[in-house]
PDB file of N, CA and C in Angstrom:
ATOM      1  N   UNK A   1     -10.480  13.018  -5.518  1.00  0.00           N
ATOM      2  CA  UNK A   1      -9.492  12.946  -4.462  1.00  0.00           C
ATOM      3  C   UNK A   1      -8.324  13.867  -4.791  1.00  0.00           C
ATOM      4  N   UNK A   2      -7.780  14.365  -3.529  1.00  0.00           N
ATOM      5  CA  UNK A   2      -6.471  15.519  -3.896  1.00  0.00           C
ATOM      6  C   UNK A   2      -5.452  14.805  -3.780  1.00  0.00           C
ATOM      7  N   UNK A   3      -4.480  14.711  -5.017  1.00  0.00           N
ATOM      8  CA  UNK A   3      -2.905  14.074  -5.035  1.00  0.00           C
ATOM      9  C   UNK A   3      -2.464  15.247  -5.186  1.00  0.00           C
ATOM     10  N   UNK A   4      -1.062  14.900  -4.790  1.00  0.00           N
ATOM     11  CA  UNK A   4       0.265  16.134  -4.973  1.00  0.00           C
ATOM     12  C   UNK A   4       0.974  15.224  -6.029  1.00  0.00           C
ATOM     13  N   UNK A   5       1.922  16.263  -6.785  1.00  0.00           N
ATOM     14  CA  UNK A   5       2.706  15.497  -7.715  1.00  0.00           C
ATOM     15  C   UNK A   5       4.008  16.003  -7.127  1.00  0.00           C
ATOM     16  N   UNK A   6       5.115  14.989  -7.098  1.00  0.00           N
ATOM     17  CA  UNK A   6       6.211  15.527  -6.564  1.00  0.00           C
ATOM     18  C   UNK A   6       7.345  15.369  -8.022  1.00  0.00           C
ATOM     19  N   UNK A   7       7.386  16.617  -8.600  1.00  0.00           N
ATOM     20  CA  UNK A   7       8.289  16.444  -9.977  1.00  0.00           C
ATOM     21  C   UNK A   7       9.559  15.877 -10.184  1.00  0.00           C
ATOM     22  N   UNK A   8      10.508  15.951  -9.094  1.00  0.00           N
ATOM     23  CA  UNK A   8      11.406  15.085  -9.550  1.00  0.00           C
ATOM     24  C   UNK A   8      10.936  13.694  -9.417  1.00  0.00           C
ATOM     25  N   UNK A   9       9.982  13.193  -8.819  1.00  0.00           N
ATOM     26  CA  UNK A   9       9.709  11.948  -8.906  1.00  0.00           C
ATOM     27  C   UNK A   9       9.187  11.380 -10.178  1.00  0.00           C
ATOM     28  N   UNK A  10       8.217  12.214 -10.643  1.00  0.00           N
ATOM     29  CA  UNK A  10       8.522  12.016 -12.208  1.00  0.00           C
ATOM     30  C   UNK A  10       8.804  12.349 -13.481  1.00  0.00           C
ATOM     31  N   UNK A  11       9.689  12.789 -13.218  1.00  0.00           N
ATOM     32  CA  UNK A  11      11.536  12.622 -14.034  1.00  0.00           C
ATOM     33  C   UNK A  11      11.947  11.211 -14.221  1.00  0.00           C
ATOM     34  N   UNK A  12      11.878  11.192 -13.132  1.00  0.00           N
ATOM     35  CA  UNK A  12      12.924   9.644 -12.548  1.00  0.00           C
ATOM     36  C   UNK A  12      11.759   8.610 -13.316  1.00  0.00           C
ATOM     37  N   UNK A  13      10.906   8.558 -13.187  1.00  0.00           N
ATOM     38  CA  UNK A  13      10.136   7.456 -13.531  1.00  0.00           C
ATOM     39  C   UNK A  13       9.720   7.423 -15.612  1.00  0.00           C
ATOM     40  N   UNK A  14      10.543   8.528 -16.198  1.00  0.00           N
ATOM     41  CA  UNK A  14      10.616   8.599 -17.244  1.00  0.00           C
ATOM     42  C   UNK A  14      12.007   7.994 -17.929  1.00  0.00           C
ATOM     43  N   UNK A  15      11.655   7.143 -19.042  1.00  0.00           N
ATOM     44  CA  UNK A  15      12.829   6.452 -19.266  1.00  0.00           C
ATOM     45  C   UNK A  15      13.026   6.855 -20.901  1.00  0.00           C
ATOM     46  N   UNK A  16      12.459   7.372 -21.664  1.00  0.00           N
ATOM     47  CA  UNK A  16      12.777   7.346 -22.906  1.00  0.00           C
ATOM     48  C   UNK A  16      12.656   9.104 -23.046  1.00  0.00           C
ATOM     49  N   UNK A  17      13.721   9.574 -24.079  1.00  0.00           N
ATOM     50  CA  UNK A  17      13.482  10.617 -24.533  1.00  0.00           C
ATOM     51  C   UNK A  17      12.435  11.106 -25.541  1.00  0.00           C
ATOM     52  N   UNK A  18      11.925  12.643 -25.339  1.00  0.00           N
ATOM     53  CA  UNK A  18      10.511  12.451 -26.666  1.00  0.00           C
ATOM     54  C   UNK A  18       9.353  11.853 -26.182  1.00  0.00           C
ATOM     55  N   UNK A  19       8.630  11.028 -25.236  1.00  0.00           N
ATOM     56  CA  UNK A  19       8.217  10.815 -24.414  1.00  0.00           C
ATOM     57  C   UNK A  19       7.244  11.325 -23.653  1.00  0.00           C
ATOM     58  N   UNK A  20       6.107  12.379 -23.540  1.00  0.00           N
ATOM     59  CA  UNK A  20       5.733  13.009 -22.558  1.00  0.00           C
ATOM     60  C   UNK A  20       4.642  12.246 -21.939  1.00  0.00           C
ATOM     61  N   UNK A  21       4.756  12.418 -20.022  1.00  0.00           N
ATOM     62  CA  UNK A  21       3.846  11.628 -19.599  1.00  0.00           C
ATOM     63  C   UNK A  21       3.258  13.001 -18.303  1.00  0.00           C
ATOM     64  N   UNK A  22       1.634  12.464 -18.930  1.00  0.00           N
ATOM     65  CA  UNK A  22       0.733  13.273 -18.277  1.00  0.00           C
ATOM     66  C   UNK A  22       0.813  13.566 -16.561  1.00  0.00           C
ATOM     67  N   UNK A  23       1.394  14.400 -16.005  1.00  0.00           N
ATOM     68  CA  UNK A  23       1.483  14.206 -14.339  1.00  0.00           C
ATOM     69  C   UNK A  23      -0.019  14.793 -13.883  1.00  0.00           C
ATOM     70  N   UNK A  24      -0.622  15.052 -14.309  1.00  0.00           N
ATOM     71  CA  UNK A  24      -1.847  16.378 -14.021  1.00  0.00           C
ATOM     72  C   UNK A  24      -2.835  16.694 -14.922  1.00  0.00           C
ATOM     73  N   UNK A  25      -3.791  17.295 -14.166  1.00  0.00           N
ATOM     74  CA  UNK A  25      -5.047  17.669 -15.826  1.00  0.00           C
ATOM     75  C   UNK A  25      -5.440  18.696 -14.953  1.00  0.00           C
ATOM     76  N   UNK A  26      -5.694  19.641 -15.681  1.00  0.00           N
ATOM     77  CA  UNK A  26      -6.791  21.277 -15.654  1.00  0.00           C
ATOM     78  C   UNK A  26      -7.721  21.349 -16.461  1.00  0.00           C
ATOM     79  N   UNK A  27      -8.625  21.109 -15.742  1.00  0.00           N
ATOM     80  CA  UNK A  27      -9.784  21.055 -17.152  1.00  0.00           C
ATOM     81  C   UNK A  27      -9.084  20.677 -18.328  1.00  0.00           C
ATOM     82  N   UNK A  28      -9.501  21.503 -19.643  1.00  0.00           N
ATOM     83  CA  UNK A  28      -9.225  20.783 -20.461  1.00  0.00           C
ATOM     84  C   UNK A  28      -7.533  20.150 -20.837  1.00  0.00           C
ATOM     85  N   UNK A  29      -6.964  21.068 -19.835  1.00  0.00           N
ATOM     86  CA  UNK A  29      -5.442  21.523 -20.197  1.00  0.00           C
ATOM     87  C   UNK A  29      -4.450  20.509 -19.512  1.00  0.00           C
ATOM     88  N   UNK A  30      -3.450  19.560 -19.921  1.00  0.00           N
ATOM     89  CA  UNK A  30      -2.428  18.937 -19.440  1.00  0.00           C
ATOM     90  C   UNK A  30      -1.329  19.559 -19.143  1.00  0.00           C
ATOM     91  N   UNK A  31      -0.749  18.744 -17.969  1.00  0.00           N
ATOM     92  CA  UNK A  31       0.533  19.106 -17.453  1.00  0.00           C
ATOM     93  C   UNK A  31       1.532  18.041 -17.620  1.00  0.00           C
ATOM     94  N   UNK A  32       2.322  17.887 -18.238  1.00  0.00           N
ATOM     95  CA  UNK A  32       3.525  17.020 -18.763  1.00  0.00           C
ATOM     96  C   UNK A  32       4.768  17.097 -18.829  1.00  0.00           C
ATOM     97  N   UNK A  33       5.220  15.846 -17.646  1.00  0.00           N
ATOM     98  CA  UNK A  33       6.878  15.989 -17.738  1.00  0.00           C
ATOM     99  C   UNK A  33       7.749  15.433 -18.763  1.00  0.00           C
ATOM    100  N   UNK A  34       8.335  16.119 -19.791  1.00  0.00           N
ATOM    101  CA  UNK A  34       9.197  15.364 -20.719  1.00  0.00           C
ATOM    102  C   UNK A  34      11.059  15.627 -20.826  1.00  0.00           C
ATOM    103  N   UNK A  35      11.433  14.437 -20.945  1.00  0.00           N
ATOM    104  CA  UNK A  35      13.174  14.848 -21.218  1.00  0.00           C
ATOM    105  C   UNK A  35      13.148  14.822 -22.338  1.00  0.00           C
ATOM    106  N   UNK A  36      14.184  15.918 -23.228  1.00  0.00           N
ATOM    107  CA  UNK A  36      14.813  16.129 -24.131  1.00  0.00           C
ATOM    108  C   UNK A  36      15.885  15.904 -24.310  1.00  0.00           C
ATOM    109  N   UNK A  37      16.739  15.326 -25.657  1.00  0.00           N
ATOM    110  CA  UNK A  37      18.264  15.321 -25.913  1.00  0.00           C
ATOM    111  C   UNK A  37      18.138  15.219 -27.433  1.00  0.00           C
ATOM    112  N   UNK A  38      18.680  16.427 -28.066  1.00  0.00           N
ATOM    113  CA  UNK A  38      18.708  16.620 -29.381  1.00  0.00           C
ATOM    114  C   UNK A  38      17.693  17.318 -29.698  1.00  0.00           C
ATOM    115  N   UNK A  39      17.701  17.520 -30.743  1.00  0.00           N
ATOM    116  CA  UNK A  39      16.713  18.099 -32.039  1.00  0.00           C
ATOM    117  C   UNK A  39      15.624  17.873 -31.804  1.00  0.00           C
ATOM    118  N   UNK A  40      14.220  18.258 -32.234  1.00  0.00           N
ATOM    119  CA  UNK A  40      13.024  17.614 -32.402  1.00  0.00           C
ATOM    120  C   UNK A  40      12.940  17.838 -34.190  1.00  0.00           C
ATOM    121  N   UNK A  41      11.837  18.322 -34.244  1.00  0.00           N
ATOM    122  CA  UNK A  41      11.184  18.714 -35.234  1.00  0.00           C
ATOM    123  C   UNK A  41      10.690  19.717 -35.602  1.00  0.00           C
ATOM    124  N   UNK A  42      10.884  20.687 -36.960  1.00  0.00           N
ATOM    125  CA  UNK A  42       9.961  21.477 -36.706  1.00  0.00           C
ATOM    126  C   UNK A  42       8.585  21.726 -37.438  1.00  0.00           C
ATOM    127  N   UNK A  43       7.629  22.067 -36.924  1.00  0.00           N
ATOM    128  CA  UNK A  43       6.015  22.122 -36.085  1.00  0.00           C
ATOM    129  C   UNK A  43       5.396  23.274 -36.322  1.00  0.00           C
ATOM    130  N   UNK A  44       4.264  23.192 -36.003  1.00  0.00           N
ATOM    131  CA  UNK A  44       3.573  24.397 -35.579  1.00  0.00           C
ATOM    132  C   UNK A  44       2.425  23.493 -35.307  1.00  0.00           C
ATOM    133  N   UNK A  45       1.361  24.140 -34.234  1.00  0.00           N
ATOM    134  CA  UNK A  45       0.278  23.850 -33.783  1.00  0.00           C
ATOM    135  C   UNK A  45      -1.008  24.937 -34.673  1.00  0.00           C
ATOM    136  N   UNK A  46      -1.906  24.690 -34.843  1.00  0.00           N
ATOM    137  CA  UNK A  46      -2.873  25.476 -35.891  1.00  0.00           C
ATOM    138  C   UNK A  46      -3.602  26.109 -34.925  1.00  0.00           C
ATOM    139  N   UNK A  47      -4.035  25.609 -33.588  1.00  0.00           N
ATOM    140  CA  UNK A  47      -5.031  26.023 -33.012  1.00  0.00           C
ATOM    141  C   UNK A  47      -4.164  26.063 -31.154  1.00  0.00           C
ATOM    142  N   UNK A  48      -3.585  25.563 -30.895  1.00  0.00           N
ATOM    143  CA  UNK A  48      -3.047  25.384 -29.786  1.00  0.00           C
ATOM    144  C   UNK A  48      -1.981  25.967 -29.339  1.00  0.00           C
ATOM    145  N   UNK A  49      -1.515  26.832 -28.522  1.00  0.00           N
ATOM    146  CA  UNK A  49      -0.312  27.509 -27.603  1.00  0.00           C
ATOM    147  C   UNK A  49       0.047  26.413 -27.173  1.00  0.00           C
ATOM    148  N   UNK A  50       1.423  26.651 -26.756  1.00  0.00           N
ATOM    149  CA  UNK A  50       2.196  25.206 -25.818  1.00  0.00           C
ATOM    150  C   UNK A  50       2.871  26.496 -24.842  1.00  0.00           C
ATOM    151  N   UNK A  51       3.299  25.720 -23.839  1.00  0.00           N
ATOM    152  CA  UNK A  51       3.916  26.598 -22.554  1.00  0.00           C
ATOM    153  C   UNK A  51       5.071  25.686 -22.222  1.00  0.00           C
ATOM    154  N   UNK A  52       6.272  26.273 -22.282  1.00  0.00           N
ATOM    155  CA  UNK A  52       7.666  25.168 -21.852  1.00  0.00           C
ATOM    156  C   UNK A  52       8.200  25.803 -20.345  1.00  0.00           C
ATOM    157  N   UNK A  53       8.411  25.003 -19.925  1.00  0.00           N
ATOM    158  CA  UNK A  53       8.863  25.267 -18.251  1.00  0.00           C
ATOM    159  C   UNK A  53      10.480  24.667 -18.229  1.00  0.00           C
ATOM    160  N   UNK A  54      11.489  24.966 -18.206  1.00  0.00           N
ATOM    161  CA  UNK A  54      12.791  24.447 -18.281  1.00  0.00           C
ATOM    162  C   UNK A  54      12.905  23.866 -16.728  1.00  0.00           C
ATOM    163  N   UNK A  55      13.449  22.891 -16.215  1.00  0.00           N
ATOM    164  CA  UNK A  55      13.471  22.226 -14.951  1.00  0.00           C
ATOM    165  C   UNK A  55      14.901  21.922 -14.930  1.00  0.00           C
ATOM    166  N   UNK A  56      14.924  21.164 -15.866  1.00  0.00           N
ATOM    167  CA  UNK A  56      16.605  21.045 -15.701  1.00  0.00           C
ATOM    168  C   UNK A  56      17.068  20.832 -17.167  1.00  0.00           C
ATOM    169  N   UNK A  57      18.645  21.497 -17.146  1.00  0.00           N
ATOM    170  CA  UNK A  57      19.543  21.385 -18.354  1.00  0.00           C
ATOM    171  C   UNK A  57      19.173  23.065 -19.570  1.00  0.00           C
ATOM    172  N   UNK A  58      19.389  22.800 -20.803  1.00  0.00           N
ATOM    173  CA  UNK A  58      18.656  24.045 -20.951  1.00  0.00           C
ATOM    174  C   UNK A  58      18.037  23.702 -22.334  1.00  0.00           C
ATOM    175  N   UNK A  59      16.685  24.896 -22.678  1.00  0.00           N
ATOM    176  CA  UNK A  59      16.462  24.285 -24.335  1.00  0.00           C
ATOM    177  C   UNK A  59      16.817  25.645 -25.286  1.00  0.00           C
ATOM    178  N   UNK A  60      16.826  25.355 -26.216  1.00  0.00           N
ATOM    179  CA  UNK A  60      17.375  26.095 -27.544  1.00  0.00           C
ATOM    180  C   UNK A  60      15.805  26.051 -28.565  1.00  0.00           C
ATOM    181  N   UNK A  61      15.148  26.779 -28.248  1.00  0.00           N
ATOM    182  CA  UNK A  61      13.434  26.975 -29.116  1.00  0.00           C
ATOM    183  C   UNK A  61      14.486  27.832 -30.208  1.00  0.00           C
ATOM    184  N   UNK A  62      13.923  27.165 -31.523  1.00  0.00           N
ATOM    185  CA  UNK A  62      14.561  27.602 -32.826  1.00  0.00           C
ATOM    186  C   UNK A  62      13.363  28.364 -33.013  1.00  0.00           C
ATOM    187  N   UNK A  63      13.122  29.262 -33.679  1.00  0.00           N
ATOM    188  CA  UNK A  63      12.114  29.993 -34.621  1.00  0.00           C
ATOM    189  C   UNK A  63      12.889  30.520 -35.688  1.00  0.00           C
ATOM    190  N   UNK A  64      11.541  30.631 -37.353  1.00  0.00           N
ATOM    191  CA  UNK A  64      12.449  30.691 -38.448  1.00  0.00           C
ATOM    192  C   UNK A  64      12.812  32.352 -37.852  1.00  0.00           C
ATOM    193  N   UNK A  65      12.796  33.154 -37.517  1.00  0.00           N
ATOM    194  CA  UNK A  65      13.359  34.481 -36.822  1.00  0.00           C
ATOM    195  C   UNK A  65      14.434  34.557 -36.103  1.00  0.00           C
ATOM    196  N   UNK A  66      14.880  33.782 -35.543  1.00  0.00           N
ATOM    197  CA  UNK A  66      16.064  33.542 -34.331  1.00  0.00           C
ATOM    198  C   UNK A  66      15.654  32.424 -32.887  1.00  0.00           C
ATOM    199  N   UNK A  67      16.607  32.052 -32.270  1.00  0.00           N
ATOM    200  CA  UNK A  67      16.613  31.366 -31.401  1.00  0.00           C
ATOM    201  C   UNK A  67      16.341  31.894 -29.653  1.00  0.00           C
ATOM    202  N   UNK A  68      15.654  31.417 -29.078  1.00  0.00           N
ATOM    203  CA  UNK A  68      15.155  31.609 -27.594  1.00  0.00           C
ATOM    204  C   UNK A  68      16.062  30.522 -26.661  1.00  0.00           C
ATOM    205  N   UNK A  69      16.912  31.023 -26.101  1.00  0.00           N
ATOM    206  CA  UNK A  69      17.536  30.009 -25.212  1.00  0.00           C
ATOM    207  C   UNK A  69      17.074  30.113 -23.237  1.00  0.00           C
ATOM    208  N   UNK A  70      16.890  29.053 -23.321  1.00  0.00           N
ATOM    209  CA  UNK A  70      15.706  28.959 -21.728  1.00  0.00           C
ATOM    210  C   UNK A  70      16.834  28.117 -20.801  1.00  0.00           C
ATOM    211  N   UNK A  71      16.793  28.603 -19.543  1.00  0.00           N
ATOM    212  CA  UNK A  71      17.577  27.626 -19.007  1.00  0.00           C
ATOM    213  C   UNK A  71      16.515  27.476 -17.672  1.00  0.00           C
ATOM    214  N   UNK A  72      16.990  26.901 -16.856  1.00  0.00           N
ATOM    215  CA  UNK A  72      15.649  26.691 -15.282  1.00  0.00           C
ATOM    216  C   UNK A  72      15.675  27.655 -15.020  1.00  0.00           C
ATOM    217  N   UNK A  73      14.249  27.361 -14.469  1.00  0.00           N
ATOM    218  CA  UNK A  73      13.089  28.507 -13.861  1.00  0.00           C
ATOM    219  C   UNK A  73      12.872  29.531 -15.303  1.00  0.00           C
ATOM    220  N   UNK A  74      12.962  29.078 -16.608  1.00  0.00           N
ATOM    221  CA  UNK A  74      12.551  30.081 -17.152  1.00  0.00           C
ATOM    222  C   UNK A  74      11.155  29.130 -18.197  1.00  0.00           C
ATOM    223  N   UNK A  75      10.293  30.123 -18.646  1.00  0.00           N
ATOM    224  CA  UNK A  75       9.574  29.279 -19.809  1.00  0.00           C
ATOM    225  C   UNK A  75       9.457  30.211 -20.804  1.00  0.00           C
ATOM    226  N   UNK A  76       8.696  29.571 -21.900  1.00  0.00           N
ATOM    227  CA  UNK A  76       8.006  30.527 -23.265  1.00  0.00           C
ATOM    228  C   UNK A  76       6.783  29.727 -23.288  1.00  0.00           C
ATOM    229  N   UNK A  77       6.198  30.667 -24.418  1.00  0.00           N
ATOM    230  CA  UNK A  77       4.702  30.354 -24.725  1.00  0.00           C
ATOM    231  C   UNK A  77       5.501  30.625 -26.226  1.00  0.00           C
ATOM    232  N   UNK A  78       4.660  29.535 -26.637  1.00  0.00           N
ATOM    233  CA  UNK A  78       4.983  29.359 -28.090  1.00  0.00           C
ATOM    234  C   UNK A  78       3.314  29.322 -28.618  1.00  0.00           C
ATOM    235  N   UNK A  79       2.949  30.535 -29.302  1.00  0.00           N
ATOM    236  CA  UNK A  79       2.035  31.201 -29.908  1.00  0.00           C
ATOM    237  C   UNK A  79       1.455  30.007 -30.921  1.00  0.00           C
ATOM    238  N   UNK A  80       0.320  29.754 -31.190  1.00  0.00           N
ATOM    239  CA  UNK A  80      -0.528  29.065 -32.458  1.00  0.00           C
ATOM    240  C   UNK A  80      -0.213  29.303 -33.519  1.00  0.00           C
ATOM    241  N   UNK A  81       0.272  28.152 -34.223  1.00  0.00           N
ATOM    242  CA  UNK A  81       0.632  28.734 -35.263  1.00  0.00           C
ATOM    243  C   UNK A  81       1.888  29.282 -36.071  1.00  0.00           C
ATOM    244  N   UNK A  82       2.056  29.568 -34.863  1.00  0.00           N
ATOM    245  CA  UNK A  82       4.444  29.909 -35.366  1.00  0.00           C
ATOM    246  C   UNK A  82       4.811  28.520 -35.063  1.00  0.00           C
ATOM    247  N   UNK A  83       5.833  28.226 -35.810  1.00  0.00           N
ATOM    248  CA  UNK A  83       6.916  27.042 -36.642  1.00  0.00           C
ATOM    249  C   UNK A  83       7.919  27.511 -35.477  1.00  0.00           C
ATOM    250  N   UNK A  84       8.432  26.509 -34.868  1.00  0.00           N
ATOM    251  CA  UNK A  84       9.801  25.917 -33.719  1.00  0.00           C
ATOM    252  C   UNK A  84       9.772  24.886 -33.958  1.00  0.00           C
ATOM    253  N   UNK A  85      11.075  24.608 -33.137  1.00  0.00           N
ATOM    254  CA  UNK A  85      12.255  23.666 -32.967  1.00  0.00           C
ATOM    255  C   UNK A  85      12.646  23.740 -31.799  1.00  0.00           C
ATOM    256  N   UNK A  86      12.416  22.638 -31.235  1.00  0.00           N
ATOM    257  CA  UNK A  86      12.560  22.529 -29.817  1.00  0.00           C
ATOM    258  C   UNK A  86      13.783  21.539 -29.801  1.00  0.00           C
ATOM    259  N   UNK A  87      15.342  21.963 -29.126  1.00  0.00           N
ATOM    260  CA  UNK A  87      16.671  21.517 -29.051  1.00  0.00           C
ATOM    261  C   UNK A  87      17.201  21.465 -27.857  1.00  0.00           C
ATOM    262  N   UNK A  88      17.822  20.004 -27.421  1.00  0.00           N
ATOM    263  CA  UNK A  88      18.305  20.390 -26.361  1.00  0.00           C
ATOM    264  C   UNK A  88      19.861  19.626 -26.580  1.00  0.00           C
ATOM    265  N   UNK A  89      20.758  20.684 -26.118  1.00  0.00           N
ATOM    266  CA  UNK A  89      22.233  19.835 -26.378  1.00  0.00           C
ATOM    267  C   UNK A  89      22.518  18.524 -25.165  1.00  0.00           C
ATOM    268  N   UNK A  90      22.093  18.970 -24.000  1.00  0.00           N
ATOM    269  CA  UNK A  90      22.125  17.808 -23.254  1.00  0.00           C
ATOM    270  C   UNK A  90      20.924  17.874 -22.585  1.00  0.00           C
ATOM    271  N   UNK A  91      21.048  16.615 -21.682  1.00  0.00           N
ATOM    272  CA  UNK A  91      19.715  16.198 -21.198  1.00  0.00           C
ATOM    273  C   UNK A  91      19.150  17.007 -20.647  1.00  0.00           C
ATOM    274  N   UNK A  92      17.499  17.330 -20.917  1.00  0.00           N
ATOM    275  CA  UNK A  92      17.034  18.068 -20.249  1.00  0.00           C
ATOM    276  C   UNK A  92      15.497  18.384 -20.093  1.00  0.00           C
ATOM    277  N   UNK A  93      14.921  18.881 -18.883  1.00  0.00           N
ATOM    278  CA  UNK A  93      13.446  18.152 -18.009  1.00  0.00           C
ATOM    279  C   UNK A  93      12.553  19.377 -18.720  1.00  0.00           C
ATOM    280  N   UNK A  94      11.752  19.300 -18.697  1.00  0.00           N
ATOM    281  CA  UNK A  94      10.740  20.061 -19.135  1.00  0.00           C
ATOM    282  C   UNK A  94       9.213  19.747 -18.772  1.00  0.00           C
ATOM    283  N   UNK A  95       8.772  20.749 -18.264  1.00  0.00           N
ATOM    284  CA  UNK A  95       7.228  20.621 -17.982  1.00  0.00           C
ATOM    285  C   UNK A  95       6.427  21.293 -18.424  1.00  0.00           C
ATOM    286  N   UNK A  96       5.593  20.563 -19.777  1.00  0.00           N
ATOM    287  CA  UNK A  96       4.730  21.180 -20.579  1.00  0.00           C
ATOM    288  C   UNK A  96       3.617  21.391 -20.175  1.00  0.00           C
ATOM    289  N   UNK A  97       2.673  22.652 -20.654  1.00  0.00           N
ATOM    290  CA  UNK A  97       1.260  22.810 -20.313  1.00  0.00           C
ATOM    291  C   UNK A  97       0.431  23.367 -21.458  1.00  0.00           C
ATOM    292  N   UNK A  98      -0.466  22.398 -21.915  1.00  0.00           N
ATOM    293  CA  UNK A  98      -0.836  22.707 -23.284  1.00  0.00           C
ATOM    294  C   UNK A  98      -2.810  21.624 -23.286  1.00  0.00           C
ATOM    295  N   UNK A  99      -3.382  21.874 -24.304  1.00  0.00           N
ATOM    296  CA  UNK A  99      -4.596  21.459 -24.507  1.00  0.00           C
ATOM    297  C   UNK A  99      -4.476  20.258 -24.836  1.00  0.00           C
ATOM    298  N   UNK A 100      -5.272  19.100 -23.507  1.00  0.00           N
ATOM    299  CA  UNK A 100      -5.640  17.636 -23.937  1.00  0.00           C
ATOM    300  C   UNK A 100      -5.262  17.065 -25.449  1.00  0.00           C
ATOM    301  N   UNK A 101      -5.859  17.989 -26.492  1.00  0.00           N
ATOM    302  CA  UNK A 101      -6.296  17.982 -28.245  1.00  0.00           C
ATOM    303  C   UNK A 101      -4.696  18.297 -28.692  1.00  0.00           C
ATOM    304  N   UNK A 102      -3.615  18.217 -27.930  1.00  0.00           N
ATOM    305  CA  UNK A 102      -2.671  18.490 -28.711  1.00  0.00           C
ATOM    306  C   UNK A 102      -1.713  17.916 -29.060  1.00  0.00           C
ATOM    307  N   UNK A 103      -1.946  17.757 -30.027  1.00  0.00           N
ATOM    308  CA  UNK A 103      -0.393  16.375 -30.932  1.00  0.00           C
ATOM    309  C   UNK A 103       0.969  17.006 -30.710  1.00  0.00           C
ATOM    310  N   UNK A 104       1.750  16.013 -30.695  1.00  0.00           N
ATOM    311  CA  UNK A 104       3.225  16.303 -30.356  1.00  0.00           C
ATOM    312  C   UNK A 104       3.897  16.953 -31.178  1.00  0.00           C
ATOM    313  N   UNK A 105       3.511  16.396 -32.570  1.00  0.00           N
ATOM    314  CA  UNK A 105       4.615  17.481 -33.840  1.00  0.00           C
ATOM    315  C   UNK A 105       3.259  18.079 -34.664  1.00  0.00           C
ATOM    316  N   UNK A 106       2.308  18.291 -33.857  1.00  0.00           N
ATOM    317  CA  UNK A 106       1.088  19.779 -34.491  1.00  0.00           C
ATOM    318  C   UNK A 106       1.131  19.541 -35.927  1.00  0.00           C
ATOM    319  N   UNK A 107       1.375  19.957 -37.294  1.00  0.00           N
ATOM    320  CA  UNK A 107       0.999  20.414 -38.267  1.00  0.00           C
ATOM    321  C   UNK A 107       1.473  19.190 -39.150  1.00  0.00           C
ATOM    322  N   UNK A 108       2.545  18.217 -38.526  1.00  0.00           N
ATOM    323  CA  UNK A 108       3.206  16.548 -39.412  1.00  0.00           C
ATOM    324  C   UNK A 108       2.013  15.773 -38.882  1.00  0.00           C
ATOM    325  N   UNK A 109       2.168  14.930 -39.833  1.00  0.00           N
ATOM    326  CA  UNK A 109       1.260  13.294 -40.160  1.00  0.00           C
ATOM    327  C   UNK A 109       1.388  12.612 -38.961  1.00  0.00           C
ATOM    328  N   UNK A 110       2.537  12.599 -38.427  1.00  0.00           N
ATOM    329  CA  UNK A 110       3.320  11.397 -37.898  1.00  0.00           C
ATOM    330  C   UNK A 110       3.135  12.176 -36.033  1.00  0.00           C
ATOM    331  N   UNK A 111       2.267  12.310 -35.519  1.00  0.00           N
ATOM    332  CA  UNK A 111       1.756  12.629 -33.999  1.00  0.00           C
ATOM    333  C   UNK A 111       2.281  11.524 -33.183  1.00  0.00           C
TER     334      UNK A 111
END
């Protein structure tokens, strides 16, 4: 059956930060709305690209090289394998697109 997803609707229906909840599937590939506030962790994925979509507020992608600052309507592809830090000073929406198989902090114990 064909659903539409209407994104600010789920935003709103997300209550915890860190959080990501599946709105969508592409074959193997998920689509996920998550809010950010603060720091994460930093990561790397071994086998998996991630794709960040900024929606609202802005993020600060650390790499040990220098920092990528994204604000809406912009994204990155964060390559397999390179180490980030995904930061956000205030609240802010993000819609990830990345492989079913992919853990949240990639290369730590603690998924």
């Amino acid at each position: 059956m064909r659903s539409k997803v209407t994104i600010p609707s789920a935003f709103a229906q997300i209550t915890e930060f860190e959080s990501p909840q599946v709105v969508a599937e592409v074959n193997e590939f998920q689509v996920k709305c998550v809010k950010l506030k603060g720091p994460f962790v930093w990561h790397f994925h071994a086998e998996e690209d991630e794709l960040f979509y900024v929606v609202k507020g802005q993020l600060k992608m650390q790499f040990r090289d220098g920092d990528v600052i994204l604000n809406p309507g912009e994204l990155i592809v964060v390559p397999h394998g390179v180490e980030h830090c995904p930061v956000a000073d205030v609240e802010t929406h993000i819609i990830l697109f990345e492989r079913n198989t992919t853990k949240r902090t990639g290369n730590l114990a603690n998924n």
